[in-house]
N, C-alpha and C. Protein backbone atom coordinates (compact mmCIF):
# COMPACT_ATOMS: atom_id res chain seq x y z
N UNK A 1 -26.96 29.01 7.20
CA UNK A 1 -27.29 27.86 6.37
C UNK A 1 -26.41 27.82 5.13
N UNK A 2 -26.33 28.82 4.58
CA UNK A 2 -25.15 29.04 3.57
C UNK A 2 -24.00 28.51 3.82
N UNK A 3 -23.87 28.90 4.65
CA UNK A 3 -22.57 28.21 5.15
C UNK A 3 -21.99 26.89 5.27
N UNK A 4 -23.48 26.46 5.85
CA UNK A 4 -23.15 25.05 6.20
C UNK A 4 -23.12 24.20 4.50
N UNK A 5 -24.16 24.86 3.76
CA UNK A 5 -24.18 24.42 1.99
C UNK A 5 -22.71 24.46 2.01
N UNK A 6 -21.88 25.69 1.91
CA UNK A 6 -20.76 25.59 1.58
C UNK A 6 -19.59 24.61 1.65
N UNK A 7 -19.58 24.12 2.82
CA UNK A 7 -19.08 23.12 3.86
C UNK A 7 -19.24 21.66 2.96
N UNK A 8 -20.14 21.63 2.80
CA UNK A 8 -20.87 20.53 2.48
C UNK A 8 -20.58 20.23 0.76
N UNK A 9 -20.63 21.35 0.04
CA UNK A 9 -20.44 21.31 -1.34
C UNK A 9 -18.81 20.83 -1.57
N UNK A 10 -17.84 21.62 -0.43
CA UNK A 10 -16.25 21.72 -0.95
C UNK A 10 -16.11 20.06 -0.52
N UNK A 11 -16.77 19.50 0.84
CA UNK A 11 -16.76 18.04 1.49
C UNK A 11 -16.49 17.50 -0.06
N UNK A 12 -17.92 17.45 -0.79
CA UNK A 12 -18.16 15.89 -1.88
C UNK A 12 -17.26 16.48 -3.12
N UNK A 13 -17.07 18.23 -3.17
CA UNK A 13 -16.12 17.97 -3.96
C UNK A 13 -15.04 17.07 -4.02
N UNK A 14 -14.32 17.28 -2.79
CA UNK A 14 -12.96 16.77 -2.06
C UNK A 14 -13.78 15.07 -2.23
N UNK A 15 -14.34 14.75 -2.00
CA UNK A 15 -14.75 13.11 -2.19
C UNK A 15 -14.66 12.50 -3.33
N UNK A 16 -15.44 13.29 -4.47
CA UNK A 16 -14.85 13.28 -5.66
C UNK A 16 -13.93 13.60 -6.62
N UNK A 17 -13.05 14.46 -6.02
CA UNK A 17 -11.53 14.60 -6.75
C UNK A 17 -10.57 13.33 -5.85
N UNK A 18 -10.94 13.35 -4.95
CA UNK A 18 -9.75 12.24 -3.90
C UNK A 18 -10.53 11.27 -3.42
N UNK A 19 -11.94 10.71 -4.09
CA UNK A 19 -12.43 9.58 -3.32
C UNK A 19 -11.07 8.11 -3.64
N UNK A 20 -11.38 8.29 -5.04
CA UNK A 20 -10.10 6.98 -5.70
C UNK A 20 -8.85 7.18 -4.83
N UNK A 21 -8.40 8.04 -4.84
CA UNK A 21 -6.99 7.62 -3.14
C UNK A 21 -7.46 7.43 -2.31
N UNK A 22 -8.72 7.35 -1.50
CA UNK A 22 -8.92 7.53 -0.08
C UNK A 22 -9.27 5.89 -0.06
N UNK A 23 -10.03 5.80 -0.92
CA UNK A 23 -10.21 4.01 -1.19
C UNK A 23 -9.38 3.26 -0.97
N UNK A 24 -8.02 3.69 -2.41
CA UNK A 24 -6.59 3.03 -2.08
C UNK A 24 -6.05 2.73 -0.83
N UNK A 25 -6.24 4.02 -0.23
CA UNK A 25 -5.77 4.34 1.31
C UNK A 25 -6.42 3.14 2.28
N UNK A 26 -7.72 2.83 2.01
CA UNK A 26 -8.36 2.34 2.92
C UNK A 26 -8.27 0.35 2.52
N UNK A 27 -7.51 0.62 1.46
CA UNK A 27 -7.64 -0.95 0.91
C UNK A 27 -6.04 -1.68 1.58
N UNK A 28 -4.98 -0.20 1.15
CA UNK A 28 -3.68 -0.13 1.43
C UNK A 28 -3.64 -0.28 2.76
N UNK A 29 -4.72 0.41 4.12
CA UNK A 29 -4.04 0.49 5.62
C UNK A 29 -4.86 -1.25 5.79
N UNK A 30 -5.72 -1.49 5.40
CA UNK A 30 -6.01 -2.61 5.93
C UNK A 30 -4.99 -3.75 5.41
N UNK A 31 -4.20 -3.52 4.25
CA UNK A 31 -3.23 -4.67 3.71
C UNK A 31 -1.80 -4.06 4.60
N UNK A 32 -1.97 -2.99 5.17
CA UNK A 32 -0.64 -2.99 5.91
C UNK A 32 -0.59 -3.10 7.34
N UNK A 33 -2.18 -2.80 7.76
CA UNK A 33 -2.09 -3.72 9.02
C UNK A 33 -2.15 -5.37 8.89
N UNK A 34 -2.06 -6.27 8.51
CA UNK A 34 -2.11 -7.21 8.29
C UNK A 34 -0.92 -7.51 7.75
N UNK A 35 0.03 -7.00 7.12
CA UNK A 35 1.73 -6.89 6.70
C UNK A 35 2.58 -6.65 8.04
N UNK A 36 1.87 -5.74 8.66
CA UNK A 36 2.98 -5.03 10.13
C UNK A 36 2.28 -6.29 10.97
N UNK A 37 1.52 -6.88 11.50
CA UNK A 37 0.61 -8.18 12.26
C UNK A 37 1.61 -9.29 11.90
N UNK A 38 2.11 -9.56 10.74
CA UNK A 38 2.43 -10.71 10.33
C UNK A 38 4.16 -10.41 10.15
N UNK A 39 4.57 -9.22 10.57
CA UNK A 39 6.01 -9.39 10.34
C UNK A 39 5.97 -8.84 11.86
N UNK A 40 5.55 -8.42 12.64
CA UNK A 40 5.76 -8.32 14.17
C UNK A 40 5.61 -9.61 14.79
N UNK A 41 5.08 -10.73 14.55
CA UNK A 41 5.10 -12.01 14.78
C UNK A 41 5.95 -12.88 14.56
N UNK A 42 6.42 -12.39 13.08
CA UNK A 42 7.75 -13.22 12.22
C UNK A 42 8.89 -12.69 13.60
N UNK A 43 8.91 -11.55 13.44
CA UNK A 43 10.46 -10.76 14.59
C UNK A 43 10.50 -11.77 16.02
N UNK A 44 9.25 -12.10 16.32
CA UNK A 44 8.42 -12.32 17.75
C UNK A 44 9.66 -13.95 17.52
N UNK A 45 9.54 -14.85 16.57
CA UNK A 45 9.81 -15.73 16.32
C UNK A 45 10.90 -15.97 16.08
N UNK A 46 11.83 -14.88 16.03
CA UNK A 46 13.05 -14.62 15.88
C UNK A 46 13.57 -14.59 14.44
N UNK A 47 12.72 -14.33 13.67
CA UNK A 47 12.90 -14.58 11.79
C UNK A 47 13.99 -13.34 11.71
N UNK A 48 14.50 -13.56 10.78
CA UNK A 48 15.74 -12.08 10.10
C UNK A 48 14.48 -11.43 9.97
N UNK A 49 14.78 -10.02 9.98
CA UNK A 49 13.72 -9.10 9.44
C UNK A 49 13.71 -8.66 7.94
N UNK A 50 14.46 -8.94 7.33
CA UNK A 50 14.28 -8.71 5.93
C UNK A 50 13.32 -10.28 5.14
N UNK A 51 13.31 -11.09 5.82
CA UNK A 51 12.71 -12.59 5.53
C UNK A 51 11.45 -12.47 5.74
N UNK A 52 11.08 -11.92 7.07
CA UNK A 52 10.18 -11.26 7.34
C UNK A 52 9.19 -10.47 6.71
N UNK A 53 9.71 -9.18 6.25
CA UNK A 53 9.18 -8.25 5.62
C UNK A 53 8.67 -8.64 4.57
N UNK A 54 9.59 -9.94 3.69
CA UNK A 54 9.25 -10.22 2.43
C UNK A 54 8.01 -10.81 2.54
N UNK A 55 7.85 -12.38 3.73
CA UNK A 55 6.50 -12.84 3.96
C UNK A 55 5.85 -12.09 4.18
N UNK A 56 5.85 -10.77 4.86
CA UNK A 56 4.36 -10.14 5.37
C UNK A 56 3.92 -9.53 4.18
N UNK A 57 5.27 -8.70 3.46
CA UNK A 57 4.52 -7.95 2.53
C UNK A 57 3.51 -8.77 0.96
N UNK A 58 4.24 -10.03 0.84
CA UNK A 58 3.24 -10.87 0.16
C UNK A 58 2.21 -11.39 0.74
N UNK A 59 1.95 -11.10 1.89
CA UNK A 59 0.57 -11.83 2.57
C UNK A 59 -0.63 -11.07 2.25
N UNK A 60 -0.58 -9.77 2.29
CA UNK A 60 -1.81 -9.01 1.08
C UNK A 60 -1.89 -8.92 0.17
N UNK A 61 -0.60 -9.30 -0.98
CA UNK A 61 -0.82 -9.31 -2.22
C UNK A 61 -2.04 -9.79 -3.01
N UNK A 62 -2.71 -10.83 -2.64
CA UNK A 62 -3.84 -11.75 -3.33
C UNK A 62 -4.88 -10.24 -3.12
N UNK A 63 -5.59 -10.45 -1.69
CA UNK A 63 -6.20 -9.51 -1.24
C UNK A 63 -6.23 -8.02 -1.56
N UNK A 64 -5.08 -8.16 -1.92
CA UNK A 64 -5.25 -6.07 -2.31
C UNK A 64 -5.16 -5.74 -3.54
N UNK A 65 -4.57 -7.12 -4.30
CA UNK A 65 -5.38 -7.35 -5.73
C UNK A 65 -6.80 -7.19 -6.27
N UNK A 66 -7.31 -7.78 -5.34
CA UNK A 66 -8.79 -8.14 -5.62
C UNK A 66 -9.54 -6.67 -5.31
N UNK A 67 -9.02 -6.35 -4.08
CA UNK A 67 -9.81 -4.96 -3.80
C UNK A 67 -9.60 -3.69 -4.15
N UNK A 68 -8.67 -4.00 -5.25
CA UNK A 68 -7.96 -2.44 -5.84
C UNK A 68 -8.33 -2.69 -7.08
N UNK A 69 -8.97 -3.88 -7.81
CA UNK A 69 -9.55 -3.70 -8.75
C UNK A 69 -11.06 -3.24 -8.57
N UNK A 70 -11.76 -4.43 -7.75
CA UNK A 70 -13.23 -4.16 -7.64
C UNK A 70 -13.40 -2.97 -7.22
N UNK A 71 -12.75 -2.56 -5.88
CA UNK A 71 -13.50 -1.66 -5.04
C UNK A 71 -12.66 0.22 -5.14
N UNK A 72 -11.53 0.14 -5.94
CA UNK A 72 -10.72 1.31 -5.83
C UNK A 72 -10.86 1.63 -7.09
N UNK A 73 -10.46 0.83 -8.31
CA UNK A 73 -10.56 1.03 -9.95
C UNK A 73 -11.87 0.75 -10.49
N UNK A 74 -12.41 -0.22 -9.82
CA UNK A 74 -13.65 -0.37 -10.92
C UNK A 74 -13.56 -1.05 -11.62
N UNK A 75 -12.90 -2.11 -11.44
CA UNK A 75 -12.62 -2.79 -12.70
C UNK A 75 -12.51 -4.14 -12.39
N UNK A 76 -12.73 -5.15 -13.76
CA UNK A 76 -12.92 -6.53 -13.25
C UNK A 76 -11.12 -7.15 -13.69
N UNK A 77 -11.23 -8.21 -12.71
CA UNK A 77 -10.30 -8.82 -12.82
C UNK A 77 -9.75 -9.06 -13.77
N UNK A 78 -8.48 -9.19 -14.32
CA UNK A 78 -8.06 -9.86 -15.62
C UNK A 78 -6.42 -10.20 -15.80
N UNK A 79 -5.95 -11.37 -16.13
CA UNK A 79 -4.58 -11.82 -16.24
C UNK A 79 -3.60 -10.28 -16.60
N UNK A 80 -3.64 -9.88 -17.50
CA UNK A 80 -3.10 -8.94 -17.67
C UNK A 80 -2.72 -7.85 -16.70
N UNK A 81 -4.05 -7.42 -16.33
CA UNK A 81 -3.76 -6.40 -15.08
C UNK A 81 -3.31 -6.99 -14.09
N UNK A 82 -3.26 -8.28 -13.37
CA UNK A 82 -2.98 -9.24 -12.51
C UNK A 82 -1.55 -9.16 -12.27
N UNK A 83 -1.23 -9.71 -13.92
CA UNK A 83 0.36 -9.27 -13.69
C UNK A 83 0.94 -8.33 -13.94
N UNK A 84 0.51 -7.04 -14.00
CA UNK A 84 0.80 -5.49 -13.85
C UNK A 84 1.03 -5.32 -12.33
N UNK A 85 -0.07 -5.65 -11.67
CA UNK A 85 -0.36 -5.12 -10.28
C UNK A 85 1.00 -5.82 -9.68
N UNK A 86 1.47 -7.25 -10.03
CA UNK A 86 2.19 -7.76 -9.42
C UNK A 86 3.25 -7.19 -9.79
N UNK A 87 3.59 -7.58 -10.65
CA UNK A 87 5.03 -6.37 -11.33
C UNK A 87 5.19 -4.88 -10.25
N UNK A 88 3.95 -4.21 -10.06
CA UNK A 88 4.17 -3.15 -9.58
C UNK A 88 4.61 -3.57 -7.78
N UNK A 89 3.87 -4.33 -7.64
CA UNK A 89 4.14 -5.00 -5.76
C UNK A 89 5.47 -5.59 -5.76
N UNK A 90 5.88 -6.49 -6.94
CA UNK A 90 7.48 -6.87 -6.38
C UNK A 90 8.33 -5.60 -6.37
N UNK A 91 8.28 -4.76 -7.54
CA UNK A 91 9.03 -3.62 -7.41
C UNK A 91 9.39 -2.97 -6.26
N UNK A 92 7.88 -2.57 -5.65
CA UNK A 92 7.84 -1.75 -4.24
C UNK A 92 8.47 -2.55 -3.20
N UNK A 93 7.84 -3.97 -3.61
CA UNK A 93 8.61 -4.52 -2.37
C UNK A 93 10.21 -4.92 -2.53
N UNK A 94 10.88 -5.12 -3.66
CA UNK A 94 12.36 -4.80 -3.68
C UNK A 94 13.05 -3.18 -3.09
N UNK A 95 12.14 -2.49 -3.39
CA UNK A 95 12.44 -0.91 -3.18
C UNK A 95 12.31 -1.13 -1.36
N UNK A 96 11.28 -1.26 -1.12
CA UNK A 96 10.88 -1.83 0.09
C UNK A 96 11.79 -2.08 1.32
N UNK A 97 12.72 -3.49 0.66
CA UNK A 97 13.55 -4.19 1.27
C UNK A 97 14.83 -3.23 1.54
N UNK A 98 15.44 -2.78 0.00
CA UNK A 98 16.17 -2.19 0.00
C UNK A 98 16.58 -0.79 0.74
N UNK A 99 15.29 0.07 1.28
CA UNK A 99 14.98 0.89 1.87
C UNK A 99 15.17 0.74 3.33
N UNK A 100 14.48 -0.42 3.39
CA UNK A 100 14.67 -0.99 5.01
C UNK A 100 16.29 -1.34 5.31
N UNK A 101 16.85 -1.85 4.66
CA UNK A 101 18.02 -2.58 4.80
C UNK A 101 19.06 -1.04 5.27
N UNK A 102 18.95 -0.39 4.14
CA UNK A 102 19.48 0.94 4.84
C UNK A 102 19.02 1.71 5.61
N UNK A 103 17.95 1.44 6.00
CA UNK A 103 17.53 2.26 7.57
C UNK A 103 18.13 1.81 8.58
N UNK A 104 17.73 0.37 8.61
CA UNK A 104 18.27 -0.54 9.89
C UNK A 104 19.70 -0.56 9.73
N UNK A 105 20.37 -0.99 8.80
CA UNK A 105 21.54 -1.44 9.14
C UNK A 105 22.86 0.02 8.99
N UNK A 106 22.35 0.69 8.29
CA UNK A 106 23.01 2.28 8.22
C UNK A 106 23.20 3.13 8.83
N UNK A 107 21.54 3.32 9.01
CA UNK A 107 20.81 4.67 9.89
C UNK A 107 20.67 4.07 11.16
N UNK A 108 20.91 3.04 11.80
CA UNK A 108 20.29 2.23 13.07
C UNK A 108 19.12 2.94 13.25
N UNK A 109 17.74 2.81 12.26
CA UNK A 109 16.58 2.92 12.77
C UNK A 109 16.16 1.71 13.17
N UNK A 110 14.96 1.48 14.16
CA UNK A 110 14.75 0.10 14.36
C UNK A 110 13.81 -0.64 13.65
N UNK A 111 13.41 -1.62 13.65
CA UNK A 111 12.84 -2.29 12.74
C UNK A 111 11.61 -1.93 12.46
N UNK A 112 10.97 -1.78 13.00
CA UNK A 112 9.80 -1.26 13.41
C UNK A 112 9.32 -0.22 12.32
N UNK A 113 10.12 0.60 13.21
CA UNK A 113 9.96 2.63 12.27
C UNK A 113 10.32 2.64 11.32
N UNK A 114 11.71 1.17 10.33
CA UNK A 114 11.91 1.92 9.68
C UNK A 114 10.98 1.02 8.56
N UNK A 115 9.86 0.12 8.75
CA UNK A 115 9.48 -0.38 7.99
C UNK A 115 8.01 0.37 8.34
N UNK A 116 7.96 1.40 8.97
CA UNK A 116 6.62 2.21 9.09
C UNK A 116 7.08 3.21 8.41
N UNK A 117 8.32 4.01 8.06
CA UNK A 117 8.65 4.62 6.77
C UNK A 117 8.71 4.44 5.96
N UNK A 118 9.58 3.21 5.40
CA UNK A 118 9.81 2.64 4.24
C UNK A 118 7.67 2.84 3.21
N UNK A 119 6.96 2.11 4.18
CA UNK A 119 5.84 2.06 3.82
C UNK A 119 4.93 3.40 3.63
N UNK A 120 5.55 4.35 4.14
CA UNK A 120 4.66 5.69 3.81
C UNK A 120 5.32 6.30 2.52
N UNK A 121 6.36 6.18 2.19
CA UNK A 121 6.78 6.23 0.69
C UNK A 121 6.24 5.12 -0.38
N UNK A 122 5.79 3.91 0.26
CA UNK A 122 5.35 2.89 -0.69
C UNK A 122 3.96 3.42 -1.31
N UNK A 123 2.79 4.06 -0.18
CA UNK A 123 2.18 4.07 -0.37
C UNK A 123 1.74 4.48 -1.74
N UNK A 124 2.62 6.16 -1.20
CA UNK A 124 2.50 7.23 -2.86
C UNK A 124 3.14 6.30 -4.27
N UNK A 125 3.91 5.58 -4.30
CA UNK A 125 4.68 4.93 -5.46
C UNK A 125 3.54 3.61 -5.92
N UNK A 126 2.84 2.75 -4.80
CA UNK A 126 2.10 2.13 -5.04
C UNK A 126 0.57 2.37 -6.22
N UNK A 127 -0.25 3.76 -5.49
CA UNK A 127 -1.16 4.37 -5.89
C UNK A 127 -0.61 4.78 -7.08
N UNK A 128 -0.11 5.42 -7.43
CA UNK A 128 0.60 5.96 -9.02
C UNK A 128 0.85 5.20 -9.73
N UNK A 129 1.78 4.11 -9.96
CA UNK A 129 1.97 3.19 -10.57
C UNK A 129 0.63 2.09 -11.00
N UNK A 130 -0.39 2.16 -10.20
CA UNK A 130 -1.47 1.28 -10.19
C UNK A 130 -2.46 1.71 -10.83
N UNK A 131 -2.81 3.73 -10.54
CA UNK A 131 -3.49 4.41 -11.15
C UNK A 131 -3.47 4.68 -12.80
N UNK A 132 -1.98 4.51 -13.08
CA UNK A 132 -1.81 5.34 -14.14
C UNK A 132 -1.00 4.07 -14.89
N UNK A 133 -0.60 2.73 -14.48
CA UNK A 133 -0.21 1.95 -15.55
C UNK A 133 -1.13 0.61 -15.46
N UNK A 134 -1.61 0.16 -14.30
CA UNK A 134 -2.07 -1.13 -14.09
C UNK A 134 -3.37 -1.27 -14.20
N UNK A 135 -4.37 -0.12 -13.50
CA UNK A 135 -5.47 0.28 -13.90
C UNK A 135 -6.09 1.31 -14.93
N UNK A 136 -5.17 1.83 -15.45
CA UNK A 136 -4.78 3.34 -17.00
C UNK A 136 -6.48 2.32 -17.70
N UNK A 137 -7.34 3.44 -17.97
CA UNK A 137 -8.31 3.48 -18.94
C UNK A 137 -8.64 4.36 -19.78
């Protein structure tokens, strides 16, 4: 039984030192399935893929606004932070583009993978920048 206490104590520790990323995480995979949905369709359609990337990756912007204040920070909406968060999303997504552009056209990764990489580096740059300048209390 001890044991299982133990188990159980390190669990909600770990919930409460890393619940606020896991949130992010969970606000972030649902805005990037819905980014990869909407630029696998754009490709489908024959769009450039950098045209692409740009529409999909603004297609969660509104949305992952809203839920990275309420539901990840805690915090209510406000012009200011609004245009922090955005500031921080064009960035990533210039970094983004730029990232991709040299995968694909450099590295011949394909479009695909290299915008499923590009995005696992976004993630960490996203969360930090949001934690510590856009949402900073």
């Amino acid at each position: 039984m001890r044991e299982w206490d133990s188990i159980m104590n390190k669990l909600k520790l770990s919930i409460e030192k890393y619940g606020q990323f896991i949130k992010f995480c969970i606000v972030g995979a649902t805005n990037t399935a819905i980014s990869f949905v909407v630029y696998a369709l754009l490709l489908k359609l024959n769009m450039n893929y950098l045209i692409a990337s740009t529409l999909s990756y603004l297609a969660g912007l509104l949305n992952g606004y809203i839920f990275s204040s309420s539901f990840v920070f805690k915090d209510k909406p406000n012009l200011i932070q609004g245009l922090k968060f955005l500031g921080v999303y064009l960035s990533s997504m210039l970094i983004n583009l730029a990232l991709l552009y040299i995968l694909v056209d450099y590295f011949k990764f394909s479009e695909l993978l290299g915008q499923f990489i590009v995005t696992c580096f976004n993630v960490i740059y996203n969360y930090s920048l949001n934690k510590f300048w856009t949402f900073k209390k």
